[in-house]
C-alpha atoms as a PDB file:
ATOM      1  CA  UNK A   1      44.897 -17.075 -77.847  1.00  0.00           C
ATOM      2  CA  UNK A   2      42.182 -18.517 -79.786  1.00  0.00           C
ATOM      3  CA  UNK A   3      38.889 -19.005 -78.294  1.00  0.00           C
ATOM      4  CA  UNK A   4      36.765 -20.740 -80.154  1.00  0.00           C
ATOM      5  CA  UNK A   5      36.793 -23.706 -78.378  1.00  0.00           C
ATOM      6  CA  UNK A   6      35.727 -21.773 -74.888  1.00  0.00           C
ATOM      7  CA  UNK A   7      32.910 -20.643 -76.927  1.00  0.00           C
ATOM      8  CA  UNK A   8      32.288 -24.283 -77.954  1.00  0.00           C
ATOM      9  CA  UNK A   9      32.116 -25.485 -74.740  1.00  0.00           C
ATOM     10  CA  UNK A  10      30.226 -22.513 -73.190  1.00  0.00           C
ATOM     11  CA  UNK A  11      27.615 -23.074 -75.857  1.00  0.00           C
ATOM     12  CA  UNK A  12      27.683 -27.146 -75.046  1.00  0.00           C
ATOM     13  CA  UNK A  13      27.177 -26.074 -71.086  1.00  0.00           C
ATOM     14  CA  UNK A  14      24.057 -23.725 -72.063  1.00  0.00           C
ATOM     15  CA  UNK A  15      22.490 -26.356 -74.315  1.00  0.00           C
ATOM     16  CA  UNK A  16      23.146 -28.812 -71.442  1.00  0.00           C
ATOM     17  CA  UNK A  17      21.352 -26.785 -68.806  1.00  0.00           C
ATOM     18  CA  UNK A  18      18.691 -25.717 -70.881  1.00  0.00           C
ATOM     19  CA  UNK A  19      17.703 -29.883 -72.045  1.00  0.00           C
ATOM     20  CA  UNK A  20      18.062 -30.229 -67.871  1.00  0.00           C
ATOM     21  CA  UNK A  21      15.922 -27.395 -66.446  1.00  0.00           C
ATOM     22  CA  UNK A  22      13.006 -27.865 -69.738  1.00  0.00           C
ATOM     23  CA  UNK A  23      13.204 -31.736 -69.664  1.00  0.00           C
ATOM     24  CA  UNK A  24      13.649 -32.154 -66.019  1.00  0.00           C
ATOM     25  CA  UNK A  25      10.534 -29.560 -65.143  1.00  0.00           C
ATOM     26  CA  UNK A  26       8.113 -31.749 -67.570  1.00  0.00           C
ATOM     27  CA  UNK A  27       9.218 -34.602 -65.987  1.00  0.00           C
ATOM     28  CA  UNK A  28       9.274 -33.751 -62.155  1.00  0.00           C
ATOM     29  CA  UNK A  29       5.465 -33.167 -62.871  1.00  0.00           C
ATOM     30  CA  UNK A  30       4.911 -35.801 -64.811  1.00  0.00           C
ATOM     31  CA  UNK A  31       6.384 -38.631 -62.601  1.00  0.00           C
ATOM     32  CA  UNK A  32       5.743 -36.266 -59.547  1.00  0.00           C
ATOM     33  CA  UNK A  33       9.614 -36.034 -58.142  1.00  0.00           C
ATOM     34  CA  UNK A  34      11.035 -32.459 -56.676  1.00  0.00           C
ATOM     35  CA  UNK A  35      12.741 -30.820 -59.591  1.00  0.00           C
ATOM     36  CA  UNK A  36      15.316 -29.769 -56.565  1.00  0.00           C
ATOM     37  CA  UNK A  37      16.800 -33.719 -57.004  1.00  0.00           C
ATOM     38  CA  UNK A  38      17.881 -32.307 -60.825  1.00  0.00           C
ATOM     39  CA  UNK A  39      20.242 -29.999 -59.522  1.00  0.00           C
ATOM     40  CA  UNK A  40      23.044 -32.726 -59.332  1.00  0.00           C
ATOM     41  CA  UNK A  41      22.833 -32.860 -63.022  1.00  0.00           C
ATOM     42  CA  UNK A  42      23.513 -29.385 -63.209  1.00  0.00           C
ATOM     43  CA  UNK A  43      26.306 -29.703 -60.334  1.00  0.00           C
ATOM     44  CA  UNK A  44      27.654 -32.300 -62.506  1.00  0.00           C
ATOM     45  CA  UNK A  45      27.685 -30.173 -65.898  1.00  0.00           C
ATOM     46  CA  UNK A  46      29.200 -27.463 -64.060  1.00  0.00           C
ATOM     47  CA  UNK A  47      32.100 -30.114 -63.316  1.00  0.00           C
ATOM     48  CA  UNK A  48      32.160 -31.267 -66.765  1.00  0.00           C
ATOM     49  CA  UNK A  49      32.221 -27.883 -68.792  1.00  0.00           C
ATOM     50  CA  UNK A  50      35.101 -26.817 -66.497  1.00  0.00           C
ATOM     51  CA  UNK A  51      36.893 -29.764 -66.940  1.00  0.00           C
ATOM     52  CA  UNK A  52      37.454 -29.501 -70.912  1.00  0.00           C
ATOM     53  CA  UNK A  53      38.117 -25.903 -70.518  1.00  0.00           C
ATOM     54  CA  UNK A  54      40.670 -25.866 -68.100  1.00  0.00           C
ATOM     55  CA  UNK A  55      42.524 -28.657 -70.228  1.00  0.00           C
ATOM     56  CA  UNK A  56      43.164 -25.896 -72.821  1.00  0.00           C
ATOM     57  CA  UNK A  57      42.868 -22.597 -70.774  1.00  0.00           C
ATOM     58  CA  UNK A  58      43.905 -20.902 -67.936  1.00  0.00           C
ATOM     59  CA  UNK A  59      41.625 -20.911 -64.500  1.00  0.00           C
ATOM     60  CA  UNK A  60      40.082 -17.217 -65.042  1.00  0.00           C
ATOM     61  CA  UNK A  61      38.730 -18.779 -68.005  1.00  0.00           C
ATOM     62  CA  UNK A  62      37.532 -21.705 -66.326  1.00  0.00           C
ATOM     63  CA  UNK A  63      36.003 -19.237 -63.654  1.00  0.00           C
ATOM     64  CA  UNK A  64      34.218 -16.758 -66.009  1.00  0.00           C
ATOM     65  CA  UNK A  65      32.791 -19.798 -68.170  1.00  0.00           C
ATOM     66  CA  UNK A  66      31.217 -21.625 -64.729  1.00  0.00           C
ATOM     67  CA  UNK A  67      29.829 -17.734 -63.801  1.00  0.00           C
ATOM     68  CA  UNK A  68      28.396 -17.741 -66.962  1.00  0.00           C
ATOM     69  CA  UNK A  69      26.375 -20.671 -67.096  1.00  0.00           C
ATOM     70  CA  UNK A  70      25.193 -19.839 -63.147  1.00  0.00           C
ATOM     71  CA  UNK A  71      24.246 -16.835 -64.115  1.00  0.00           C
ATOM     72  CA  UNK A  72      22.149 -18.536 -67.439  1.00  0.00           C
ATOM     73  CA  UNK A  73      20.822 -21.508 -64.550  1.00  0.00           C
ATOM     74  CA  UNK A  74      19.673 -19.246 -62.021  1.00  0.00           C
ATOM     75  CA  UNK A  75      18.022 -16.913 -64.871  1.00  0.00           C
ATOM     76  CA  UNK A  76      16.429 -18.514 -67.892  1.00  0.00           C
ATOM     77  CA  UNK A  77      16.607 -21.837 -66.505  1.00  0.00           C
ATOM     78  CA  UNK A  78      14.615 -20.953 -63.083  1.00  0.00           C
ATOM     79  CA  UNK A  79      12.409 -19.283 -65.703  1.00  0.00           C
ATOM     80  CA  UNK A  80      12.005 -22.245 -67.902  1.00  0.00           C
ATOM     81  CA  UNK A  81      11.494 -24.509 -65.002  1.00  0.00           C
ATOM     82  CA  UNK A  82       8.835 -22.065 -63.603  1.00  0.00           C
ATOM     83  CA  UNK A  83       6.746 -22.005 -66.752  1.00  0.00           C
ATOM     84  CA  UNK A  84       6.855 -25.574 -67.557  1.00  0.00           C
ATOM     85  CA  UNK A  85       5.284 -25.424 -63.894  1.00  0.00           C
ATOM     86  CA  UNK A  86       8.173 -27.976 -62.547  1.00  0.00           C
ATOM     87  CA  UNK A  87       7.259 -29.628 -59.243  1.00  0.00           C
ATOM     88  CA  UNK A  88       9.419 -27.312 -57.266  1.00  0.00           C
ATOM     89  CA  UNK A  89       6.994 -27.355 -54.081  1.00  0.00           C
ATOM     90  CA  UNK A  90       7.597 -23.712 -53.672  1.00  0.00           C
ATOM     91  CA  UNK A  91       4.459 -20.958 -52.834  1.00  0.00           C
ATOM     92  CA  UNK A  92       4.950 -18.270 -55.188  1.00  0.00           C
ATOM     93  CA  UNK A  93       5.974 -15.645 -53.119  1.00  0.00           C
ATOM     94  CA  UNK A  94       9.103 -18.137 -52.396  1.00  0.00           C
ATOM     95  CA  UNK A  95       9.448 -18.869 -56.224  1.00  0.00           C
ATOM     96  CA  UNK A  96       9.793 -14.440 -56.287  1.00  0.00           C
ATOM     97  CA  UNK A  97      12.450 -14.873 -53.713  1.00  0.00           C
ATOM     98  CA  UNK A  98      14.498 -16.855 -55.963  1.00  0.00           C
ATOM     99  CA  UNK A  99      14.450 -13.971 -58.555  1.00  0.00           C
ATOM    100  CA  UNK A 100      17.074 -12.045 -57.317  1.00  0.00           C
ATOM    101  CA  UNK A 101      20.218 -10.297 -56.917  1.00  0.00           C
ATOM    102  CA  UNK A 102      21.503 -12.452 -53.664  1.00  0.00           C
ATOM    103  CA  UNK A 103      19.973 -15.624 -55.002  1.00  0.00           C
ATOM    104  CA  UNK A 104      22.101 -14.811 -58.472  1.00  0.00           C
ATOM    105  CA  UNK A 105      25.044 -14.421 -56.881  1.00  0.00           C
ATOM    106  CA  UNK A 106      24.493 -17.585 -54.623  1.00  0.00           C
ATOM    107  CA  UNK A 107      24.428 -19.221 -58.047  1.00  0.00           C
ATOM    108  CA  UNK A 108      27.062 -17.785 -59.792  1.00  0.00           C
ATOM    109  CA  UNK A 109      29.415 -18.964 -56.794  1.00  0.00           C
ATOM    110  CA  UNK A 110      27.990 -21.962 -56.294  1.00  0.00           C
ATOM    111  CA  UNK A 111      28.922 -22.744 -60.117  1.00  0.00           C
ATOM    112  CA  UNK A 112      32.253 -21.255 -59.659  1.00  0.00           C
ATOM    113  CA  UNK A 113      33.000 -23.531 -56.857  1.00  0.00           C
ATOM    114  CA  UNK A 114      31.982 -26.585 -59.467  1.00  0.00           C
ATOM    115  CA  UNK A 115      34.281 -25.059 -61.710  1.00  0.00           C
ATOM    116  CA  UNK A 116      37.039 -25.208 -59.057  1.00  0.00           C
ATOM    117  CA  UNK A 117      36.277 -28.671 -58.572  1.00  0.00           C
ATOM    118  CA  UNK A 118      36.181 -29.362 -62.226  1.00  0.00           C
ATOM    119  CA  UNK A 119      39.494 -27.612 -62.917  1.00  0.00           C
ATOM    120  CA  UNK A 120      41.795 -29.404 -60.079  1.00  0.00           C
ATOM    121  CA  UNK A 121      39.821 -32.987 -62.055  1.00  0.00           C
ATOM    122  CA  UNK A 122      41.798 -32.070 -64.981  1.00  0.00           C
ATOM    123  CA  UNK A 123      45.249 -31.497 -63.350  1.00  0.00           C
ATOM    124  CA  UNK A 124      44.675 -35.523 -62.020  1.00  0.00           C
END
């Protein structure tokens, strides 16, 4: 099975969350709006992404793409987000809290459920 298009889309999903979290944190400080209200953008790519793949692959590929790009948001995204000084209206002991393992995997199945979501969309 070829997988070059699961590697397209992964790539589209990482771009997508990466214009999100470095766009969205200039702008929440900017315009002064919680960077928190951004999240349904991500909820929504995590939708999208597993939508296309799961009209061309099976659901553990679905799965593994979605825990891949949770992984990436609750990573280098946070990061991003944190030095482009987002208006999060977290202390920085809370913004350390985020940073890790429990938080990652609340993220990673928080996109996987998304993913579910997207995949039973493309079975409609």
């Amino acid at each position: 099975m070829a997988y070059t298009n699961l590697i397209k889309y992964l790539i589209i999903g990482i771009f997508s969350i990466t214009l999100v979290d470095t766009l969205g944190a200039v702008a929440s400080r900017k315009m002064n709006f919680k960077y928190i209200y951004l999240s349904f953008i991500s909820i929504a790519i995590y939708i999208l992404v597993a939508f296309f793949v799961s009209k061309e692959y099976i659901l553990t590929n679905v799965l593994l793409t979605n825990a891949i790009l949770g992984l990436y948001d609750c990573t280098i995204g946070l990061w991003l987000s944190i030095v482009l000084r987002a208006n999060n209206g977290l202390t920085a002991e809370q913004i350390k809290e985020l940073f890790t393992l429990k938080s990652s995997i609340a993220f990673i199945v928080i996109s996987v459920f998304f993913g579910l979501i997207g995949f039973e969309l493309s079975k409609i």
